[in-house]
C-alpha atoms as a PDB file:
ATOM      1  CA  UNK A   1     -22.525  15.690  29.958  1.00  0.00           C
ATOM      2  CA  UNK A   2     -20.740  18.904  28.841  1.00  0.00           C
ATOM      3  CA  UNK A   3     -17.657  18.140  30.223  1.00  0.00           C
ATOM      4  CA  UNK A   4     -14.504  19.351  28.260  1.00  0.00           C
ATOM      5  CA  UNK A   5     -11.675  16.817  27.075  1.00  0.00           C
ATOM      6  CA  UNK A   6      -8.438  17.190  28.408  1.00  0.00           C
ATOM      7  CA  UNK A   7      -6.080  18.719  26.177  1.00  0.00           C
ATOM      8  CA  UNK A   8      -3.092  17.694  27.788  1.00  0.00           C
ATOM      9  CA  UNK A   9      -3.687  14.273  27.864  1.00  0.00           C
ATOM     10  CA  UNK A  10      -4.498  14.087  23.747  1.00  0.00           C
ATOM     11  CA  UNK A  11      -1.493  15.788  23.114  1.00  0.00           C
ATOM     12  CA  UNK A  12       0.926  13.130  24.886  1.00  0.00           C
ATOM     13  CA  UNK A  13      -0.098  10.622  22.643  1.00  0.00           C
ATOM     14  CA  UNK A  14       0.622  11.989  19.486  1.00  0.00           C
ATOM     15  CA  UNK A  15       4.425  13.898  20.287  1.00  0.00           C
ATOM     16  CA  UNK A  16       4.774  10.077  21.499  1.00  0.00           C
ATOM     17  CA  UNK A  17       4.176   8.465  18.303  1.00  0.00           C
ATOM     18  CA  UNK A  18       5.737  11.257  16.407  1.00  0.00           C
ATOM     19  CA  UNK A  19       8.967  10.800  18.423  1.00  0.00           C
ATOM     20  CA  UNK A  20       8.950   6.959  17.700  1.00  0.00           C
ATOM     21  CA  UNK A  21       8.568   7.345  14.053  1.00  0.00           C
ATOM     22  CA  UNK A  22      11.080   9.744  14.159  1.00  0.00           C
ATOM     23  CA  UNK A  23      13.457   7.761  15.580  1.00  0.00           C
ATOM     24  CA  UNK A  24      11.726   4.573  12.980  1.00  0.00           C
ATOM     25  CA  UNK A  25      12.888   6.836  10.388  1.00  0.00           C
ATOM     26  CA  UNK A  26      16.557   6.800  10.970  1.00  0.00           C
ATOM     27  CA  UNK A  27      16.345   3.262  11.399  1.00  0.00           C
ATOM     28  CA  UNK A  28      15.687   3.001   7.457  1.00  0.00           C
ATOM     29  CA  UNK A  29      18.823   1.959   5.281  1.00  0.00           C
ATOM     30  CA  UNK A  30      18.517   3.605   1.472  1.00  0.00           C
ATOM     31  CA  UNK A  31      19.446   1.498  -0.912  1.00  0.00           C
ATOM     32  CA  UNK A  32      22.536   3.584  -2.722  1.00  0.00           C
ATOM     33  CA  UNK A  33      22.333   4.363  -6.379  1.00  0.00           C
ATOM     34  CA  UNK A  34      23.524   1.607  -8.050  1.00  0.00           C
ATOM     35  CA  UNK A  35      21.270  -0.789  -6.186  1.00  0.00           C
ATOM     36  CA  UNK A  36      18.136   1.050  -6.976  1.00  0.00           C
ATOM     37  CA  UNK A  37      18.950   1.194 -10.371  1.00  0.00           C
ATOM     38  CA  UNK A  38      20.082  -2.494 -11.358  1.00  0.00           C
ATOM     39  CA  UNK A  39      16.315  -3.136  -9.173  1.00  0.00           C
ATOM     40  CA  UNK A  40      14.793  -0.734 -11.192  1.00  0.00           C
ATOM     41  CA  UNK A  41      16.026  -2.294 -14.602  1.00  0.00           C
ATOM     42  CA  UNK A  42      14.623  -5.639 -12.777  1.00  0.00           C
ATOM     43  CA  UNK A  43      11.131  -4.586 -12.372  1.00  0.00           C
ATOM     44  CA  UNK A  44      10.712  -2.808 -15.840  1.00  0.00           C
ATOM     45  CA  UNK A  45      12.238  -6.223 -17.502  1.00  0.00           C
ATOM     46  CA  UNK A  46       9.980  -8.025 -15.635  1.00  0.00           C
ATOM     47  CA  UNK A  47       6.705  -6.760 -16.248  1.00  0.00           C
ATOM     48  CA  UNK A  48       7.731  -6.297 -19.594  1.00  0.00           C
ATOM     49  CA  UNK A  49       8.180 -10.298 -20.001  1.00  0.00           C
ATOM     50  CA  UNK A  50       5.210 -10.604 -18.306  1.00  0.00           C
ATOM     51  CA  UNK A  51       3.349  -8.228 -20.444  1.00  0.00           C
ATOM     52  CA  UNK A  52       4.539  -9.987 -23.260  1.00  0.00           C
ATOM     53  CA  UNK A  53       3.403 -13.751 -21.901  1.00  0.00           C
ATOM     54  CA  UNK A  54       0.668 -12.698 -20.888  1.00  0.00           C
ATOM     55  CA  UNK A  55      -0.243 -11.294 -24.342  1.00  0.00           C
ATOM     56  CA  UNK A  56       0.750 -14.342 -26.238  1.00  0.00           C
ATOM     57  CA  UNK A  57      -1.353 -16.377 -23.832  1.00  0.00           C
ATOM     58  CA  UNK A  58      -4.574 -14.324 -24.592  1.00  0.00           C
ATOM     59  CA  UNK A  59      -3.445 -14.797 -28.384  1.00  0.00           C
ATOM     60  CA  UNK A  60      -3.174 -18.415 -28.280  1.00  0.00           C
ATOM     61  CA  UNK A  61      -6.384 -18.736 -26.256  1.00  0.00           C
ATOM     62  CA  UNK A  62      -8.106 -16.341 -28.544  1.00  0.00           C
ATOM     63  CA  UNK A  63      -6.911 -18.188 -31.571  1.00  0.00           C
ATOM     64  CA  UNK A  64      -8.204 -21.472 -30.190  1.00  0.00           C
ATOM     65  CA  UNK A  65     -11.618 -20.099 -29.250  1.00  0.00           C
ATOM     66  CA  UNK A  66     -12.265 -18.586 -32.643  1.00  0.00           C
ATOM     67  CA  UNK A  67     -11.422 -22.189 -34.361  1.00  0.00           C
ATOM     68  CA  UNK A  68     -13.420 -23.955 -31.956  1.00  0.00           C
ATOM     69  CA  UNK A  69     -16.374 -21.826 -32.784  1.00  0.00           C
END
């Protein structure tokens, strides 16, 4: 009881894990900038199709629900 933690020891750990993601960080490869912008244009056109499926599905659905009722 009342015994102080050693500060030396907690220490070690973290400049430890801060040197390995240091050294995880120059490990990464960025994509340049004509890759991340033809993925970019992917993703928008995507969801947008998807938005737009989506939304006709919930139309058609809709539209069968209100003439079953």
């Amino acid at each position: 009881m009342g015994e102080m933690a050693n500060t030396t020891t907690e220490k070690a750990p973290k400049r430890s894990w801060l040197k390995g993601l240091k050294s995880e960080f120059k490990k990464i490869v960025w994509p340049d900038r004509d890759t991340l912008t033809k993925q970019s244009v992917a993703v928008v056109a995507i969801t947008v199709i998807l938005g737009i499926v989506i939304y006709v599905l919930d139309y058609v659905i809709n539209l069968g629900i209100s003439t079953i009722m």
